[in-house]
Protein backbone atom coordinates (compact mmCIF):
# COMPACT_ATOMS: atom_id res chain seq x y z
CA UNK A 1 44.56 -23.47 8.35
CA UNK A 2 43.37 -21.39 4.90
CA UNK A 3 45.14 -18.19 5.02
CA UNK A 4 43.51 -15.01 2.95
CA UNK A 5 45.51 -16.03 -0.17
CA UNK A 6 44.03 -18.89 -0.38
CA UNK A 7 40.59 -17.87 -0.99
CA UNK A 8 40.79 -15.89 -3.97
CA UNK A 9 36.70 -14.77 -2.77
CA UNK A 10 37.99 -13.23 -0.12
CA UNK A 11 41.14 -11.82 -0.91
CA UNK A 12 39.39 -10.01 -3.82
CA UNK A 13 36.76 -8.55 -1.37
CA UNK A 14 40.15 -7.27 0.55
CA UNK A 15 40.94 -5.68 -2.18
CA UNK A 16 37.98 -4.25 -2.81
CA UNK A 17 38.27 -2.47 1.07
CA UNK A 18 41.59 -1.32 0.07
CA UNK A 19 40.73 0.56 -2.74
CA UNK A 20 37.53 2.13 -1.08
CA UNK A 21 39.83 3.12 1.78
CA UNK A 22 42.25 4.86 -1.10
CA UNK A 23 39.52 6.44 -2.35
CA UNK A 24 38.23 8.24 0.94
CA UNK A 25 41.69 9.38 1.58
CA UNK A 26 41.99 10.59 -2.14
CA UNK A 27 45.04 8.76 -3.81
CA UNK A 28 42.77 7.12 -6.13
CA UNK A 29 40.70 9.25 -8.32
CA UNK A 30 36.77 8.07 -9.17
CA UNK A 31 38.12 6.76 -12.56
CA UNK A 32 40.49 4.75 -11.26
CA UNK A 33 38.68 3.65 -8.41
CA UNK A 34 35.89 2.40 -10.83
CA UNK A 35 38.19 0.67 -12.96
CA UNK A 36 39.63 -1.41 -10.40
CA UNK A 37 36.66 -2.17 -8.89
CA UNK A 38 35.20 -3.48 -12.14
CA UNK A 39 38.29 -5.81 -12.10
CA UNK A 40 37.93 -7.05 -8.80
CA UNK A 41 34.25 -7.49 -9.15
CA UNK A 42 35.00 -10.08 -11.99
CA UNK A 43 37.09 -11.78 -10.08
CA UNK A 44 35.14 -11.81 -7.37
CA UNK A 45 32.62 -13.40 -9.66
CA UNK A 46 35.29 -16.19 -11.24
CA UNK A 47 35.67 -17.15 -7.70
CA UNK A 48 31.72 -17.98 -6.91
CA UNK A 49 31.62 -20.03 -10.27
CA UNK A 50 31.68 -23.74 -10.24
CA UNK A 51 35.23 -24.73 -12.21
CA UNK A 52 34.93 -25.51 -15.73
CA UNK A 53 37.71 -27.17 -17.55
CA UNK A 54 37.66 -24.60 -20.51
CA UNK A 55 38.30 -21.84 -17.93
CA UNK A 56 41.87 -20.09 -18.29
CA UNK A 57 43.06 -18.17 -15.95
CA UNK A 58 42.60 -14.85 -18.08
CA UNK A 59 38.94 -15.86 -19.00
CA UNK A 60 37.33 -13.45 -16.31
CA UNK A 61 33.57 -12.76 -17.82
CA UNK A 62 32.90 -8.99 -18.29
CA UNK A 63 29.45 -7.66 -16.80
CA UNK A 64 26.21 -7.14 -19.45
CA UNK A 65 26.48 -4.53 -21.67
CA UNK A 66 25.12 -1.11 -20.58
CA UNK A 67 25.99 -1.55 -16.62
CA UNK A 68 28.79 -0.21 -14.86
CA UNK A 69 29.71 -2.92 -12.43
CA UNK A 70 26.67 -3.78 -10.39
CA UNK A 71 22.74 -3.32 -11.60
CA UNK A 72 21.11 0.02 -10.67
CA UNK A 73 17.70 0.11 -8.72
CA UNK A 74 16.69 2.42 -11.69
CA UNK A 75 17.70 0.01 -13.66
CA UNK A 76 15.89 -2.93 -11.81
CA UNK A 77 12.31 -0.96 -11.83
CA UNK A 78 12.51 0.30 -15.67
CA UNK A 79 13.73 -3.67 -16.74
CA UNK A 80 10.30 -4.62 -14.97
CA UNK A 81 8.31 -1.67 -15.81
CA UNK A 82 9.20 -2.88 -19.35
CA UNK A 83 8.28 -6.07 -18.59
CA UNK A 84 4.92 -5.26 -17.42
CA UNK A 85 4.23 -2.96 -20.37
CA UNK A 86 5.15 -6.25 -23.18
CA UNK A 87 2.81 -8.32 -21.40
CA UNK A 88 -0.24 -5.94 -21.99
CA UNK A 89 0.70 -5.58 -25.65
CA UNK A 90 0.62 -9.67 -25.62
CA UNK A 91 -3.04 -9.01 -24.04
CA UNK A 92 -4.25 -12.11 -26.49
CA UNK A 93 -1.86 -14.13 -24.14
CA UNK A 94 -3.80 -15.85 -20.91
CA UNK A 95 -2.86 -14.47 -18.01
CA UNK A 96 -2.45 -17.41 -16.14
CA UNK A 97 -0.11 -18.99 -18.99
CA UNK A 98 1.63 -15.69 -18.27
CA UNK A 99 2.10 -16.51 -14.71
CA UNK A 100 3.03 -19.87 -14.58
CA UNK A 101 6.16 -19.19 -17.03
CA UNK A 102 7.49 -16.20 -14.78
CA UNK A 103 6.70 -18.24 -11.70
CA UNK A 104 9.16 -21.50 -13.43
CA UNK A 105 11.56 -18.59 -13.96
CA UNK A 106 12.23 -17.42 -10.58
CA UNK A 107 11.84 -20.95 -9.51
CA UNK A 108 14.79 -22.03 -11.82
CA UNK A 109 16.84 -18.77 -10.35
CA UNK A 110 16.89 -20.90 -7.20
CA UNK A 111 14.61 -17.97 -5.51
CA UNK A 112 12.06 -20.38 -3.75
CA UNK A 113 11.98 -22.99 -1.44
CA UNK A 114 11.65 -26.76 -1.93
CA UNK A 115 7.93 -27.34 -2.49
CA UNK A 116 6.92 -23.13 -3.13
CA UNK A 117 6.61 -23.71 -6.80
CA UNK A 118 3.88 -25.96 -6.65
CA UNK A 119 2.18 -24.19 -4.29
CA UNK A 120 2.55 -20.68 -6.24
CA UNK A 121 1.10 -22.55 -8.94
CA UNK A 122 -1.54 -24.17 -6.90
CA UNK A 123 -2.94 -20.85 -5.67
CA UNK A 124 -2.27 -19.09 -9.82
CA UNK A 125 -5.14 -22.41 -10.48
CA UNK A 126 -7.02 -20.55 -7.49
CA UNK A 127 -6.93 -17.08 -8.76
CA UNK A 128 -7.53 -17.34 -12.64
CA UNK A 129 -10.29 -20.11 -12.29
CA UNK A 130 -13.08 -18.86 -14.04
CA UNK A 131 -15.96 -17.19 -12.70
CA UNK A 132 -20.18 -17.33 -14.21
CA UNK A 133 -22.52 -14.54 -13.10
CA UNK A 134 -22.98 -10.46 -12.57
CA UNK A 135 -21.43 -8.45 -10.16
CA UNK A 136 -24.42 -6.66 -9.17
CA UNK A 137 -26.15 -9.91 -7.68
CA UNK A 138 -25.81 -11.02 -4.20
CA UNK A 139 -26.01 -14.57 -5.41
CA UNK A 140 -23.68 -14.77 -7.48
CA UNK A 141 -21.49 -12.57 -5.22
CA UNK A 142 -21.21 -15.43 -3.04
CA UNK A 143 -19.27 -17.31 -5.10
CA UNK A 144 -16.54 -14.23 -5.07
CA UNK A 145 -16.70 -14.75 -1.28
CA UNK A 146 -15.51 -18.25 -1.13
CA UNK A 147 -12.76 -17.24 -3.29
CA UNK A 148 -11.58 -14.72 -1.30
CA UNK A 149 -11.42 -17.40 1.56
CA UNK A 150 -9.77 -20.07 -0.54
CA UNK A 151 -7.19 -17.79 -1.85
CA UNK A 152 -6.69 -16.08 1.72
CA UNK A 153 -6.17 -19.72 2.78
CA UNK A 154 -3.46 -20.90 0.31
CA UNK A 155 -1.93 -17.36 0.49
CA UNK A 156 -1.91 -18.23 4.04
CA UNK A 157 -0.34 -21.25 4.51
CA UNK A 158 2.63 -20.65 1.86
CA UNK A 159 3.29 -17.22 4.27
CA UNK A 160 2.78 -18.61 7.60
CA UNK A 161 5.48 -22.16 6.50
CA UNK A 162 8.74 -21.73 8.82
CA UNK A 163 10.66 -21.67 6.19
CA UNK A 164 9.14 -19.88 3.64
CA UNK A 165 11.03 -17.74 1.54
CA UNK A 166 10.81 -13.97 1.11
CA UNK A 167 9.69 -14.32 -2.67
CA UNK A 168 6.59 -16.89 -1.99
CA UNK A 169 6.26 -15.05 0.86
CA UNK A 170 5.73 -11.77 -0.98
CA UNK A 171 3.84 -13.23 -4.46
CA UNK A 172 1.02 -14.99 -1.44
CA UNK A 173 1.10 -11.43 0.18
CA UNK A 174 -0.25 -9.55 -2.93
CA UNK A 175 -2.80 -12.61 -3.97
CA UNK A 176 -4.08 -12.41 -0.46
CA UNK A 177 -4.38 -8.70 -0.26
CA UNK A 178 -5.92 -8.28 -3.55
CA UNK A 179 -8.27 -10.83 -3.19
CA UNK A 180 -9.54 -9.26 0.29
CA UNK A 181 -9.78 -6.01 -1.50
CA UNK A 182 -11.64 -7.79 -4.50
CA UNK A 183 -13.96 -9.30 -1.98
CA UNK A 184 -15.02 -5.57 -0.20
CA UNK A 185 -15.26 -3.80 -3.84
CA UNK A 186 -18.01 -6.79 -4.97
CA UNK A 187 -19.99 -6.16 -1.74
CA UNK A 188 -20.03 -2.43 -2.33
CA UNK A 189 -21.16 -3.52 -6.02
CA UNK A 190 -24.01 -5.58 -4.34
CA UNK A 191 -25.03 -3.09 -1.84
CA UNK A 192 -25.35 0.07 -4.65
CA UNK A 193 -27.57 -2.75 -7.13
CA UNK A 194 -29.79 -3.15 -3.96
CA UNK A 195 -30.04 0.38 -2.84
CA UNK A 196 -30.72 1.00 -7.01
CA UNK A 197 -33.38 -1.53 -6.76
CA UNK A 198 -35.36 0.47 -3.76
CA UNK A 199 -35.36 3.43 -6.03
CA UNK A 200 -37.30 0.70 -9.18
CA UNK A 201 -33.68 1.19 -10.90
CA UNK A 202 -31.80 -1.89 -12.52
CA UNK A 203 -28.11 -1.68 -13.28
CA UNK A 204 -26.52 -3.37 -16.28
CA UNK A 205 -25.12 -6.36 -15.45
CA UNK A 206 -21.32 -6.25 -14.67
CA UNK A 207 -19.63 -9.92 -15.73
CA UNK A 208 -17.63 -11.20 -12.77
CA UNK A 209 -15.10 -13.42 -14.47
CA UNK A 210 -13.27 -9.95 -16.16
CA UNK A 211 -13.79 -7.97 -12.63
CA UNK A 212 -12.34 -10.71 -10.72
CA UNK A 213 -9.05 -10.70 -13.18
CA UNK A 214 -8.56 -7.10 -13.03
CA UNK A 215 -8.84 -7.31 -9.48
CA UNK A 216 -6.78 -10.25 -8.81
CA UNK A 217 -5.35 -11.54 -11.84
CA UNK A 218 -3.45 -8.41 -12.81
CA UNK A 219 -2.10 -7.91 -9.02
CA UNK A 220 -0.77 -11.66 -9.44
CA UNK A 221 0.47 -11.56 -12.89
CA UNK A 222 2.20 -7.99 -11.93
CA UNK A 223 3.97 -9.70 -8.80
CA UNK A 224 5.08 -12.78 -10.71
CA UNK A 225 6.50 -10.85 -14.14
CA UNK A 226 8.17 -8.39 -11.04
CA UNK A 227 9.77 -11.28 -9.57
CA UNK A 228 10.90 -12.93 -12.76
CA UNK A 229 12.31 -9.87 -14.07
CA UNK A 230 14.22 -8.75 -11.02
CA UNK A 231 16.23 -12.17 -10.52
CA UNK A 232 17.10 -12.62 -14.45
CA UNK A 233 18.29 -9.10 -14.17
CA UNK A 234 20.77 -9.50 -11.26
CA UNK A 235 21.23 -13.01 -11.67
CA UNK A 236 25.00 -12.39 -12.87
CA UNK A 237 25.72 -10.68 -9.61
CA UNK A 238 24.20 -12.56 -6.99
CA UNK A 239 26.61 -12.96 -3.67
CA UNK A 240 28.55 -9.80 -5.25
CA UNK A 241 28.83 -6.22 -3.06
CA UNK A 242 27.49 -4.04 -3.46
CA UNK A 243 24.36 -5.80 -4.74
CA UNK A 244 24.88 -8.71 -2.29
CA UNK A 245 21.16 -9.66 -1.95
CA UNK A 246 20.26 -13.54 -2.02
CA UNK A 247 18.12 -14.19 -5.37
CA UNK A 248 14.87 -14.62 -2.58
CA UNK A 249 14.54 -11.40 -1.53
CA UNK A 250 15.39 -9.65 -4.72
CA UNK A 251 12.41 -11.79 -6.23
CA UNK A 252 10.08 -10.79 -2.90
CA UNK A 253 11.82 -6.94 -3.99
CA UNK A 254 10.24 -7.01 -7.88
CA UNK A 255 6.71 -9.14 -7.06
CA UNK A 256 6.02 -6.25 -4.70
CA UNK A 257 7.02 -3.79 -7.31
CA UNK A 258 5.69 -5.55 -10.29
CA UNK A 259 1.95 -6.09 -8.51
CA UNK A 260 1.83 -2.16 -7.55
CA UNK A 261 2.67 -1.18 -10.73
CA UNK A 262 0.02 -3.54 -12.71
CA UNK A 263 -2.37 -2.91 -10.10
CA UNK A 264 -2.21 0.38 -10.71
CA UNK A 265 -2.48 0.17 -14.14
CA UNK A 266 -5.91 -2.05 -14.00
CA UNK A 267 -7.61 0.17 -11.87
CA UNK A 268 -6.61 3.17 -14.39
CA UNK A 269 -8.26 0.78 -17.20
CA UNK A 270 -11.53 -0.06 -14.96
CA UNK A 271 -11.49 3.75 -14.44
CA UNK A 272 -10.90 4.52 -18.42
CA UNK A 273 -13.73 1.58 -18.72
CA UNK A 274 -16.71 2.77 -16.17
CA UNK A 275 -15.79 6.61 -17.64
């Protein structure tokens, strides 16, 4: 039978007990606590690492310059924050280009199921195909509708798979919401042209393809640079305490950040816009 000692995983994590227990009963101050825990936390991650033959037994990898010993939260929203902000100074780059590389980055941090990627990418085809026609007519409003449908469906059936995983789970979850909302904010477009129209007034006409985007698009591209950014960030401590989380849900964790905080932004440039 494997004792303790001979899992080096667990005998670090141990460790890591027995120093948090010194700590609460003060015979380790916070600077030496913190110090030792750095060291075990390298360990720790030495011992998750497949073997390499170049590996020495002193060769312990230190963590990425500027953290302590585990990423902060802070640090996870400003790193996709940032993220967020370069992609609108790239604003000549397609959006759905945009997508599609963050989604083959959290697919190569091993954060989706067998099968999610091509789905994800599947419903990205969905929401950035190109639209023809004006806002303000119920015809052409139409077309919004089956969108909203098709994208509710694919949303849909990526959420609703037994085993989905909390990131596809979360990237379908703000595509499916946002295109719902999408869909009521057209109809409210269509019902103020007609009520305009009673009154012998005829709005400008409002292009679809750019509303649809901001609507949409943005919300999709937010949740996909979000998820991207959180699991390249914390990749290098994956399976480590205190930041223990499986790369899944700290993907489904930065899609539902990164698609508030670019939906936000696109409805304070539609407001800038119509202003």
């Amino acid at each position: 039978m494997a004792t303790l000692t001979d899992d080096p995983f667990a005998l670090a994590c141990e460790r890591l007990t027995r120093i948090a227990d010194l700590r609460n009963n003060d015979l380790l101050d916070d600077a030496e606590y913190d110090d030792l825990r750095a060291k075990l936390l390298a360990e720790i991650k030495v011992s998750v690492l497949p073997a390499r033959e170049d590996r020495t037994l002193h060769s312990a990898p230190t963590t990425p310059e500027g953290w302590r010993s585990e990423p902060s939260y802070g640090h996870l929203h400003a790193q996709i924050v940032k993220r967020i902000r370069n992609a609108y100074e790239e604003s000549d780059q397609d959006g759905k280009q945009m997508s599609l590389r963050a989604l083959a980055e959290i697919a190569n941090s091993r954060a989706l199921k067998e099968g999610e990627s091509v789905q994800l990418e599947r419903l990205v085809d969905e929401v950035y195909r190109p639209f023809t026609g004006n806002a303000y007519s119920a015809e052409d409003a139409v077309a919004v509708l089956d969108r909203v449908i098709t994208v509710s469906k694919i949303s849909l059936e990526i959420i609703s798979a037994r085993d989905a995983s909390a990131a596809a789970k979360a990237i379908a979850g703000v595509a499916e919401q946002s295109a719902h909302e999408a869909g009521a904010e057209i109809r409210r477009d269509v019902q103020e042209a007609q009520e305009r129209k009673k009154s012998n007034v005829t709005l400008p006409t409002k292009d679809l393809d750019p509303l649809w985007k901001s609507l949409v698009g943005e919300d999709v591209l937010g949740a996909m640079n979000g998820a991207a950014s959180a699991v390249t960030v914390t990749t290098p401590f994956f399976g480590i305490p205190p930041f223990g989380w499986a790369p899944a849900i700290v993907a489904a964790v930065g899609a539902v950040i990164g698609g508030g905080v670019q939906s936000g932004a696109a409805y304070g440039r539609r407001k800038g816009a119509a202003g």
